[in-house]
Structures are given as C-alpha cells and as structure tokens.
Protein backbone atom coordinates (compact mmCIF):
# COMPACT_ATOMS: atom_id res chain seq x y z
CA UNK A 1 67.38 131.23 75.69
CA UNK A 2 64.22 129.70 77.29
CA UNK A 3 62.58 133.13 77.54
CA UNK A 4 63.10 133.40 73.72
CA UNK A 5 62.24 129.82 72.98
CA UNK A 6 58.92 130.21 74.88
CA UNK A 7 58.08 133.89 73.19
CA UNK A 8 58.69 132.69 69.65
CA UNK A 9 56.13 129.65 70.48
CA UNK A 10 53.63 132.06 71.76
CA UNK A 11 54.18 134.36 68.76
CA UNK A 12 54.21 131.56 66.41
CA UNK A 13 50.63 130.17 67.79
CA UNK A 14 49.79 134.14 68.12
CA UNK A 15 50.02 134.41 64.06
CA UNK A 16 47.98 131.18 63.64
CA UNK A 17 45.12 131.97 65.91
CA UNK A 18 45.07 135.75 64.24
CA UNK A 19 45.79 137.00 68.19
CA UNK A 20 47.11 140.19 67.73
CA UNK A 21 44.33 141.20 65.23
CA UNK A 22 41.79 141.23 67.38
CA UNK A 23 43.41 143.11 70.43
CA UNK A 24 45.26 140.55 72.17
CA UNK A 25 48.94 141.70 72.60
CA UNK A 26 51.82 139.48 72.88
CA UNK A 27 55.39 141.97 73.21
CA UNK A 28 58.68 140.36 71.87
CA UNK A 29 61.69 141.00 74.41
CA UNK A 30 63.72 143.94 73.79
CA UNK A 31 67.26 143.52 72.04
CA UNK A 32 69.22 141.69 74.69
CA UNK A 33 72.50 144.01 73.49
CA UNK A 34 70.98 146.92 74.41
CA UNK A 35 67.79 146.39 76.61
CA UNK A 36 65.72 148.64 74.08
CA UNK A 37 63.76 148.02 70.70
CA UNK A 38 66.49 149.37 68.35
CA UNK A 39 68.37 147.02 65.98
CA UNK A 40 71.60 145.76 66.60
CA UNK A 41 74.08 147.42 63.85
CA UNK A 42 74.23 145.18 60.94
CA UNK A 43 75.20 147.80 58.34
CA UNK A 44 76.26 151.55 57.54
CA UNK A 45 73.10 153.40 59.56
CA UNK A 46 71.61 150.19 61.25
CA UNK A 47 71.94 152.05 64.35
CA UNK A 48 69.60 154.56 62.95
CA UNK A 49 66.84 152.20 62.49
CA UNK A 50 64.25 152.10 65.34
CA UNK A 51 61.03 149.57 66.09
CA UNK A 52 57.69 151.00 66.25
CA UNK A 53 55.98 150.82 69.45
CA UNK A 54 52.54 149.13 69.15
CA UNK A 55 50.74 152.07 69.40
CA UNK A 56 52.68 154.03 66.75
CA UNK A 57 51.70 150.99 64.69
CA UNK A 58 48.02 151.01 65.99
CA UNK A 59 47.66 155.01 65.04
CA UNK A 60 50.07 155.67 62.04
CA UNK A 61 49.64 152.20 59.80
CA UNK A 62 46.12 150.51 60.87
CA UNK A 63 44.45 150.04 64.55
CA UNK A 64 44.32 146.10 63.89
CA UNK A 65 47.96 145.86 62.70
CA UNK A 66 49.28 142.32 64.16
CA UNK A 67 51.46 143.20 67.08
CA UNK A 68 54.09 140.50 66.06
CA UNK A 69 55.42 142.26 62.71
CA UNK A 70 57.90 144.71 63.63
CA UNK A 71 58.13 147.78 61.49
CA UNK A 72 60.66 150.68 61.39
CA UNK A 73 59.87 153.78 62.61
CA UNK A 74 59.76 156.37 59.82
CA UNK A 75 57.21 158.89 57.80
CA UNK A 76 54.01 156.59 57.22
CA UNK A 77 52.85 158.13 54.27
CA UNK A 78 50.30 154.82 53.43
CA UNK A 79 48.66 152.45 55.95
CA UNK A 80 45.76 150.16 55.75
CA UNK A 81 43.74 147.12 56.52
CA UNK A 82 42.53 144.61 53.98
CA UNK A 83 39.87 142.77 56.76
CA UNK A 84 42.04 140.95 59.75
CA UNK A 85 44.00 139.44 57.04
CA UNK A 86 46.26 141.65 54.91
CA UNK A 87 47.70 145.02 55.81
CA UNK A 88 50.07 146.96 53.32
CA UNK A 89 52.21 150.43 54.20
CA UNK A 90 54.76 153.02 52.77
CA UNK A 91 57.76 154.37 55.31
CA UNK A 92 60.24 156.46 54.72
CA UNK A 93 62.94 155.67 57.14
CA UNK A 94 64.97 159.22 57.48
CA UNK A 95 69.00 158.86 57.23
CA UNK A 96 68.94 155.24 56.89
CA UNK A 97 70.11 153.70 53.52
CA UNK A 98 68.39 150.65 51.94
CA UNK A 99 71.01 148.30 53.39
CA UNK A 100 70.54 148.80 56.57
CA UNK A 101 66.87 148.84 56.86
CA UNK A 102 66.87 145.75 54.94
CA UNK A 103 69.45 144.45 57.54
CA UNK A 104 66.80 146.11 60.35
CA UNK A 105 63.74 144.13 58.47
CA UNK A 106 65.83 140.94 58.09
CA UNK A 107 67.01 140.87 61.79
CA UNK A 108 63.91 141.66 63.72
CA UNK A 109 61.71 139.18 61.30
CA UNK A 110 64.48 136.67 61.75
CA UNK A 111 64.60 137.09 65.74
CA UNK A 112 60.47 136.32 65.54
CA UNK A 113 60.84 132.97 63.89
CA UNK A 114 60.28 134.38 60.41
CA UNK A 115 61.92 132.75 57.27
CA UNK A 116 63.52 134.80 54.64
CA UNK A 117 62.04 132.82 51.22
CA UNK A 118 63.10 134.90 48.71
CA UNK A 119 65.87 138.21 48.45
CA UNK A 120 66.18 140.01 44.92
CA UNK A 121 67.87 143.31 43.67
CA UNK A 122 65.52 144.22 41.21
CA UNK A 123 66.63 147.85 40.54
CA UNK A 124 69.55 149.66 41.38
CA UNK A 125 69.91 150.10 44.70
CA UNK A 126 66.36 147.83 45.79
CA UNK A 127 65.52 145.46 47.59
CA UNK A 128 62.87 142.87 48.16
CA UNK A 129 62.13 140.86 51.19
CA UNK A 130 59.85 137.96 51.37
CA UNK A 131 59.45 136.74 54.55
CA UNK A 132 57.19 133.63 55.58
CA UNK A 133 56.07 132.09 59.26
CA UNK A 134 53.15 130.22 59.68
CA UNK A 135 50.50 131.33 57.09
CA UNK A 136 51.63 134.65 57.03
CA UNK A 137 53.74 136.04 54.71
CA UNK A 138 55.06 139.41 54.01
CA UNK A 139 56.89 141.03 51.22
CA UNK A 140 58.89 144.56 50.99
CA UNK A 141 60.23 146.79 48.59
CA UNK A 142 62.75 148.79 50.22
CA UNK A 143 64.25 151.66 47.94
CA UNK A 144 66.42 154.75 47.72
CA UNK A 145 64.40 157.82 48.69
CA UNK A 146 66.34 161.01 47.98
CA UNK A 147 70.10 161.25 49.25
CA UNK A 148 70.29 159.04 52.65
CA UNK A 149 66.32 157.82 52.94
CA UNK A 150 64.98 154.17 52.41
CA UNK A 151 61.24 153.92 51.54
CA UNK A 152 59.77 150.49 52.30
CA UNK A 153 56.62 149.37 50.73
CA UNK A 154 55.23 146.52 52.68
CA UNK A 155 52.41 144.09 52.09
CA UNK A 156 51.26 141.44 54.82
CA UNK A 157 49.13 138.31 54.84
CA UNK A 158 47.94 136.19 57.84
CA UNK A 159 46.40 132.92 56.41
CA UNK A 160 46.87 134.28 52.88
CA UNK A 161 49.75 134.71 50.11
CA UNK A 162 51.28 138.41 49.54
CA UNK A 163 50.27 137.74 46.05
CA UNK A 164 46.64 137.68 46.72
CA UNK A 165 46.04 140.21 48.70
CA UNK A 166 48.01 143.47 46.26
C-alpha cells in the first residue's frame, strides 16, 4: 500500500513537472494480481487487453509520449505530438469489445490517481472517457470497429484542456 502511495505521489509530481516528456521515466508497478502489465478482468475480453510497454509507446504513438498514461496495446494507425504538451492517437484493440477496453482505460487511469470527470454513450455502442489528474487531462472515444474490435481515439493534455489542443 505504501509502495503504491509513494508511486502515485511521484507520478502525480511527474505530470506537474512535465517529467516523462523530456526523458525521465518513472514505471508504475505491475498488476499486483498477476505480477504483469495486463488488466485485471473487468468485463467480457478484459483479459484481452494488454499495456504498452514504454517503448512501444515511444516508437508506435510519439517518442515524447508521457510515460505515466497507459495505453492499450493494439494497431496504432495515428500517433503524434502537439509540442511537450498534447499528444492524440487511434488504436484498434483486436478481439476486445468497447466495454472492456473502456473497463482497461478506466482501471489503469484510475490505479494512477486519475479522475474519471465525465462518461457518455454518445452513439450506439461508444464511449467517451474524460479523465483528469493534475493539469492533464485526457479524453477517448472508444468505438466498435468491425465484429469484436474497439478503436480508441485519444487526445492528451499536460498543463492544458483536451478542448484546446483538437
């Protein structure tokens, strides 16, 4: 409990300072259930859902991604940098439904000291996730993509609102 006490202060001052932007690394601790990254089973297909490692963020979404947002693995098909301040991607998380990689974003963002601020349905089958810590904020569309895929559309802020930086 200490161990997670003292990694969600570090993360916390992490996002204020910008640490993480500029190269300095600060790794969450694994899943306690299950010693690795994935996410605990929330929903139908949770179990499916997988963390990125830092350097699959680094390479597939942006090289100065902030190494204390956790995103699921999946087919990048858009990722890029706004400055150090906003970042915004497309995945397509293969044979997971929208539930449970909503469940996956909720649950690691959640387990980082992140606030949920807002949840909406606003198509069939969507959702949207805004998510706040800090000065950063982050928003996602997460939608059906073709028979059992979710496509998430994510746009981050450090310092900045979501709105401002679309």
């Amino acid at each position: 409990m200490l161990r997670r006490l003292a990694t969600a202060t570090v993360l916390c001052a992490a996002l204020i300072a910008g640490a993480g932007c500029a190269g300095r690394t600060v790794t969450p601790p694994a899943t306690p259930a299950t010693g690795t990254d994935a996410a605990p089973s929330a929903s139908a297909g949770a179990d499916r859902v997988t963390q990125m490692t830092l350097d699959e963020k680094r390479s597939l979404v942006a090289s100065n991604f902030p190494v204390e947002v956790p995103l699921p693995m999946g087919e990048v098909s858009r990722g890029q940098a706004q400055g150090d301040t906003a970042w915004d991607y497309e995945i397509v998380v293969v044979g997971a439904p929208v539930s449970a990689v909503a469940a996956w974003y909720k649950e690691f963002y959640l387990a980082r000291s992140w606030r949920v601020a807002g949840e909406e349905s606003p198509s069939e089958g969507a959702v949207t996730l805004t998510l706040v810590k800090n000065g950063a904020q982050s928003r996602i569309v997460i939608e059906p993509d073709g028979a059992s895929n979710a496509r998430a559309s994510g746009v981050l802020g450090v310092g900045t609102q979501v709105l401002q930086t679309q």
